[in-house]
N, C-alpha and C. Protein backbone atom coordinates (compact mmCIF):
# COMPACT_ATOMS: atom_id res chain seq x y z
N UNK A 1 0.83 -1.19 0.00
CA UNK A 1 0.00 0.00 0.00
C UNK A 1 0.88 1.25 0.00
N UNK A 2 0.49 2.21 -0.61
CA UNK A 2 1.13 3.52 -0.24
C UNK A 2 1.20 4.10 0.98
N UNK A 3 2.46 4.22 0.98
CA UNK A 3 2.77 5.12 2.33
C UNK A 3 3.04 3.79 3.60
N UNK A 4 2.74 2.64 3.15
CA UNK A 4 2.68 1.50 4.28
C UNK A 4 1.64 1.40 4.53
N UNK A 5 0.13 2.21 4.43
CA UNK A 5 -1.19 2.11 5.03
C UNK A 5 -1.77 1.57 4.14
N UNK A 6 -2.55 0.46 4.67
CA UNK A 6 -3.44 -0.60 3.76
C UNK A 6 -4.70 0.63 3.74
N UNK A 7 -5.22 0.58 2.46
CA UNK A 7 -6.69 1.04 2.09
C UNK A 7 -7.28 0.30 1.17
N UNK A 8 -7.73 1.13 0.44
CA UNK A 8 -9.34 0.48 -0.46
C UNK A 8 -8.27 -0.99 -1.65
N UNK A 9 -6.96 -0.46 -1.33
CA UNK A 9 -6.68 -2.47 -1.93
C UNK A 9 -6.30 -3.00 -1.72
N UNK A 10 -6.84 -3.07 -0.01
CA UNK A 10 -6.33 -4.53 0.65
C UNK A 10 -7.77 -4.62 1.54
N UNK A 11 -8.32 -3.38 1.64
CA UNK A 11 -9.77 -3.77 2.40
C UNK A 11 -11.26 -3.85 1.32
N UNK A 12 -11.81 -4.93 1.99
CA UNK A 12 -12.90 -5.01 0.79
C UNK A 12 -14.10 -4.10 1.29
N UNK A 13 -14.50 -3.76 2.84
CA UNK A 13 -15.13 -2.93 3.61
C UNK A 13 -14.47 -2.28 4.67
N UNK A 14 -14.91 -1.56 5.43
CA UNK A 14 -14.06 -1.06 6.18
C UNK A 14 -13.45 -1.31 7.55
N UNK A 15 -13.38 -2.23 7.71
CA UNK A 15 -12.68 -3.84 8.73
C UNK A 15 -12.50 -5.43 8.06
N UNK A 16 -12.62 -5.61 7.09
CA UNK A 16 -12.33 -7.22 6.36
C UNK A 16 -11.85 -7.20 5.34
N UNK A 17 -10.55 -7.51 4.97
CA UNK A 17 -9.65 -7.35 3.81
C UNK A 17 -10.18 -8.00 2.75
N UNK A 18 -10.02 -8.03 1.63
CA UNK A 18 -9.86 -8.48 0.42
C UNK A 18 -9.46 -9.83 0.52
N UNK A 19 -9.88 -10.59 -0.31
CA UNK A 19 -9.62 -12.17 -0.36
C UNK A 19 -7.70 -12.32 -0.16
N UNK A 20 -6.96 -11.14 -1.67
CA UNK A 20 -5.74 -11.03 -1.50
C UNK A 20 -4.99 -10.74 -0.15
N UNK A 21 -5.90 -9.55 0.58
CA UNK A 21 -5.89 -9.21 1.57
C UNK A 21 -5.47 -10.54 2.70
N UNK A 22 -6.32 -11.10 3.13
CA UNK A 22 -6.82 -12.78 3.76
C UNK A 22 -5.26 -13.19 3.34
N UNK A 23 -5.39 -13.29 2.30
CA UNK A 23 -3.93 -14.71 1.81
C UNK A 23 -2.75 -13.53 2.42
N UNK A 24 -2.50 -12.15 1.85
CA UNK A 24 -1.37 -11.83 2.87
C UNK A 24 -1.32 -12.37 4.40
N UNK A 25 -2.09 -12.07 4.79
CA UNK A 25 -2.28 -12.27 6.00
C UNK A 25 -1.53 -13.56 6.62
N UNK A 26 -2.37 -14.36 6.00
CA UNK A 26 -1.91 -15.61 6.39
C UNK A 26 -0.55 -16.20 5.70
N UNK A 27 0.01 -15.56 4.50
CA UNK A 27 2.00 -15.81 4.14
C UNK A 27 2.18 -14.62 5.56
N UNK A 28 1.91 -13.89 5.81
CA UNK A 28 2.71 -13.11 7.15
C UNK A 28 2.99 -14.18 8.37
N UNK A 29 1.60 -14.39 8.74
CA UNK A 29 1.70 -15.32 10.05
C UNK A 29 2.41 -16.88 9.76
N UNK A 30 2.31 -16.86 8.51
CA UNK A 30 3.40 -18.73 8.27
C UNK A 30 4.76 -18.26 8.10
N UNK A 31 4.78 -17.00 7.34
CA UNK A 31 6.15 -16.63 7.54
C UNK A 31 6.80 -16.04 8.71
N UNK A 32 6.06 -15.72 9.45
CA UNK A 32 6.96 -15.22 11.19
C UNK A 32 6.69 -16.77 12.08
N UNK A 33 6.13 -17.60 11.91
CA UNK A 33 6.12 -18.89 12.39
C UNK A 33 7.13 -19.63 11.83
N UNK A 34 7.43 -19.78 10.79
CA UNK A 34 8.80 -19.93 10.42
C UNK A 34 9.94 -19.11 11.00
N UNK A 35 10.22 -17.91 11.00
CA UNK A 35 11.30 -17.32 11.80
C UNK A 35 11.26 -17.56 13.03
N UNK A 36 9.88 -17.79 13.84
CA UNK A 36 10.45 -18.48 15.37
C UNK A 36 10.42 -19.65 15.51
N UNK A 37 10.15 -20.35 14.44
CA UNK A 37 11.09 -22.21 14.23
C UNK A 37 9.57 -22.59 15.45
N UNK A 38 8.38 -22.26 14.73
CA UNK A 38 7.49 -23.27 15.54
C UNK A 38 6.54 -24.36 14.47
N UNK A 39 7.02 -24.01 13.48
CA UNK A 39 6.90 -25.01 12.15
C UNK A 39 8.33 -25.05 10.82
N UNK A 40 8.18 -25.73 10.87
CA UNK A 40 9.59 -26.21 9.49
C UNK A 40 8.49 -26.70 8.39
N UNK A 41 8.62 -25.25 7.14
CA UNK A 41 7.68 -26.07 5.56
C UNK A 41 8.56 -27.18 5.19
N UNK A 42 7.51 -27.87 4.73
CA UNK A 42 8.06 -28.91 3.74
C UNK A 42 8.57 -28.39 2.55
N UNK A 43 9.37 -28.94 1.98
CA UNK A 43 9.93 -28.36 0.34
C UNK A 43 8.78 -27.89 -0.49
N UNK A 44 7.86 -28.67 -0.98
CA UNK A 44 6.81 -27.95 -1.64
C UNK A 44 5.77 -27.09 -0.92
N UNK A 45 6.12 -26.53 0.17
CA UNK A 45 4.82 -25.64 1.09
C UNK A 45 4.22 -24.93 -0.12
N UNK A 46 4.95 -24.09 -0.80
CA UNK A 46 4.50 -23.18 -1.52
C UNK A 46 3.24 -23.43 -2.88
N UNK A 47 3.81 -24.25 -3.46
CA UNK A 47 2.91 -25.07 -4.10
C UNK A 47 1.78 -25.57 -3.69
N UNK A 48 1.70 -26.05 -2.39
CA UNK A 48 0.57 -26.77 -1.96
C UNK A 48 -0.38 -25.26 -1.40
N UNK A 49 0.80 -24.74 -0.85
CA UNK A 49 -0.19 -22.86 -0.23
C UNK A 49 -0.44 -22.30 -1.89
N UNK A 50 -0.83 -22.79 -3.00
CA UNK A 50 -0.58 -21.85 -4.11
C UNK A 50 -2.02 -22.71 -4.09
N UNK A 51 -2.03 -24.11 -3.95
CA UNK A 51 -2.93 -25.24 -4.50
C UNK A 51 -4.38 -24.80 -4.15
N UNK A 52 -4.08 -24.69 -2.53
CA UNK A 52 -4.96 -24.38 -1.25
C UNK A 52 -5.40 -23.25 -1.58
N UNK A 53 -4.98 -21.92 -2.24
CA UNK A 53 -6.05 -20.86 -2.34
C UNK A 53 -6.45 -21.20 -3.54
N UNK A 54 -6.14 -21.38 -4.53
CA UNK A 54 -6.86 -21.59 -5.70
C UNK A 54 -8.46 -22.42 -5.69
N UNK A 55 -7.91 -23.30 -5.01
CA UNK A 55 -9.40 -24.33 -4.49
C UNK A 55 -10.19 -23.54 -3.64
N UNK A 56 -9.87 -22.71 -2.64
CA UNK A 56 -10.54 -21.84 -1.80
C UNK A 56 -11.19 -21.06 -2.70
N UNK A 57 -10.96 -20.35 -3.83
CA UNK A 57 -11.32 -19.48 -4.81
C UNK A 57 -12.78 -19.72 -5.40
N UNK A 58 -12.22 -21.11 -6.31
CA UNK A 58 -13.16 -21.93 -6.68
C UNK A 58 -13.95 -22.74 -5.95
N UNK A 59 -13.97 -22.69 -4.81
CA UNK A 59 -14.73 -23.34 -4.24
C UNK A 59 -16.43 -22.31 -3.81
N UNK A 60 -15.80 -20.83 -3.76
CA UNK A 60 -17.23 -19.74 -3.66
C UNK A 60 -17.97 -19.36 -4.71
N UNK A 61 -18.88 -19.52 -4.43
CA UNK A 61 -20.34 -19.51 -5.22
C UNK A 61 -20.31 -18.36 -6.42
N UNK A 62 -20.66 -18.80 -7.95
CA UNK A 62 -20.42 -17.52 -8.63
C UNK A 62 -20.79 -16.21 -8.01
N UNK A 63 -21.75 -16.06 -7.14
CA UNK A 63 -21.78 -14.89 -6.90
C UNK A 63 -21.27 -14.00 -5.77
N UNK A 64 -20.58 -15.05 -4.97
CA UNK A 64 -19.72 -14.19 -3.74
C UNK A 64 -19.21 -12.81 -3.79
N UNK A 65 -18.51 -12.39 -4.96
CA UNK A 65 -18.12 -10.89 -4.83
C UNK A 65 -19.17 -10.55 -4.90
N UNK A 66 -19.83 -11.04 -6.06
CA UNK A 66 -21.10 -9.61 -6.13
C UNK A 66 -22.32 -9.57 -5.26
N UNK A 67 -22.27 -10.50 -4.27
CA UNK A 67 -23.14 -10.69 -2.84
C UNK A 67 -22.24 -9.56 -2.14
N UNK A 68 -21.09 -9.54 -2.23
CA UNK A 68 -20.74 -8.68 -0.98
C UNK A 68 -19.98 -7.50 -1.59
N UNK A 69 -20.18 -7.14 -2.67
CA UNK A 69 -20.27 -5.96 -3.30
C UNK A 69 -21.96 -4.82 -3.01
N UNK A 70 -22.70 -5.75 -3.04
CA UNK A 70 -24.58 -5.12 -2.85
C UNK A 70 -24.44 -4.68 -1.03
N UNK A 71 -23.53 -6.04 -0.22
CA UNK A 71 -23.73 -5.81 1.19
C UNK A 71 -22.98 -4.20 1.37
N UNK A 72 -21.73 -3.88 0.82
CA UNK A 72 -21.57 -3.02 0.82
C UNK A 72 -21.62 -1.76 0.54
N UNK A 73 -22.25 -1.67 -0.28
CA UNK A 73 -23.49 -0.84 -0.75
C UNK A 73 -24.23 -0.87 -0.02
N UNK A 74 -24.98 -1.31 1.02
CA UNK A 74 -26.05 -1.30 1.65
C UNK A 74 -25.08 -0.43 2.97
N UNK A 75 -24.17 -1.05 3.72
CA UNK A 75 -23.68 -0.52 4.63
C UNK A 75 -23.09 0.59 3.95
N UNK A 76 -22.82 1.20 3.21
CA UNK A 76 -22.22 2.58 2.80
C UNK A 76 -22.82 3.54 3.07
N UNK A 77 -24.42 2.76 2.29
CA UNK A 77 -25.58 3.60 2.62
C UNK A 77 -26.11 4.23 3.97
N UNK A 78 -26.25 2.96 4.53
CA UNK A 78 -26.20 3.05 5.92
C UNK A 78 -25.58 3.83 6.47
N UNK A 79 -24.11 3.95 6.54
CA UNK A 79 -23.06 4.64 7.28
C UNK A 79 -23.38 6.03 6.93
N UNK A 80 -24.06 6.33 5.73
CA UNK A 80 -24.38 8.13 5.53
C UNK A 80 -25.50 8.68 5.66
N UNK A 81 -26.39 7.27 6.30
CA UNK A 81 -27.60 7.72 6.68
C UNK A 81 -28.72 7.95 5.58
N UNK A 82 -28.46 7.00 4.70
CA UNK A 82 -29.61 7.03 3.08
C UNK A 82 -29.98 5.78 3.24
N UNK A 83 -29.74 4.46 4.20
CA UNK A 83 -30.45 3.87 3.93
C UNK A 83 -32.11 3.67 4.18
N UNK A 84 -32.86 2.78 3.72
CA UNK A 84 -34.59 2.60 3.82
C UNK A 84 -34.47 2.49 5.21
N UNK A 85 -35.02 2.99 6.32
CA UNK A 85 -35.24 2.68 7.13
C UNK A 85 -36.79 2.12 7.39
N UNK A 86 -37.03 1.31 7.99
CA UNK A 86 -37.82 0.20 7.86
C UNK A 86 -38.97 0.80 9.02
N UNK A 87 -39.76 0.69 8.71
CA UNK A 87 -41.05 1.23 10.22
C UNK A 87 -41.72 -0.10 10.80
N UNK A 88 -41.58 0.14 11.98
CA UNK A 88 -42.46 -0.97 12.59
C UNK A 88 -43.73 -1.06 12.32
N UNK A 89 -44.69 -2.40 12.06
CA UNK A 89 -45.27 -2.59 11.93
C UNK A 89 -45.99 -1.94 13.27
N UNK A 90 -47.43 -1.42 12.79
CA UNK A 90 -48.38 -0.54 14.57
C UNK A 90 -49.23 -1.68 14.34
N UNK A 91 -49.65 -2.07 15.20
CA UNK A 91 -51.05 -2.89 15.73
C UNK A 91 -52.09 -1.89 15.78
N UNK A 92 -53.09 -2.39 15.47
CA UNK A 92 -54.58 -1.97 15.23
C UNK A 92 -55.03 -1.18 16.88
């Protein structure tokens, strides 16, 4: 990110990263688990960590981004105060 500060391309809303986002994450934490020697990769780690997101990928529903592309849109809305706000139903 510029400047060192993660923004709009590493976060997909404004607390939950990006899928890319996710996979940094997790080469950070295997890679500082490796520097304090509380796991040793196997020779092919990388390959198999290359294998493992790809299947993770394909494994979400065609419409996952664009499910949580609409959610965010909805909370955007929300957050500026345009969304529908909903009225309680009154009893008779």
């Amino acid at each position: 990110s510029r400047n060192g500060i993660p923004g709009n391309d590493w976060f997909a809303d404004h607390v939950h990263p990006t899928i890319a986002g996710y996979q940094r994450v997790a080469d950070e934490v295997a890679d500082e688990s490796v520097r304090l020697k509380i796991v040793q990769p196997q020779p092919e780690w990388l390959e198999r960590k290359r294998q493992r997101f790809a299947e993770h990928l394909d494994s979400l529903p065609p419409n996952y981004l664009i499910e949580g592309q609409r959610r965010l849109r909805s909370l955007m809305l929300w957050a500026e105060g345009r969304a529908a706000k909903e009225r309680p139903n009154k009893s008779p």
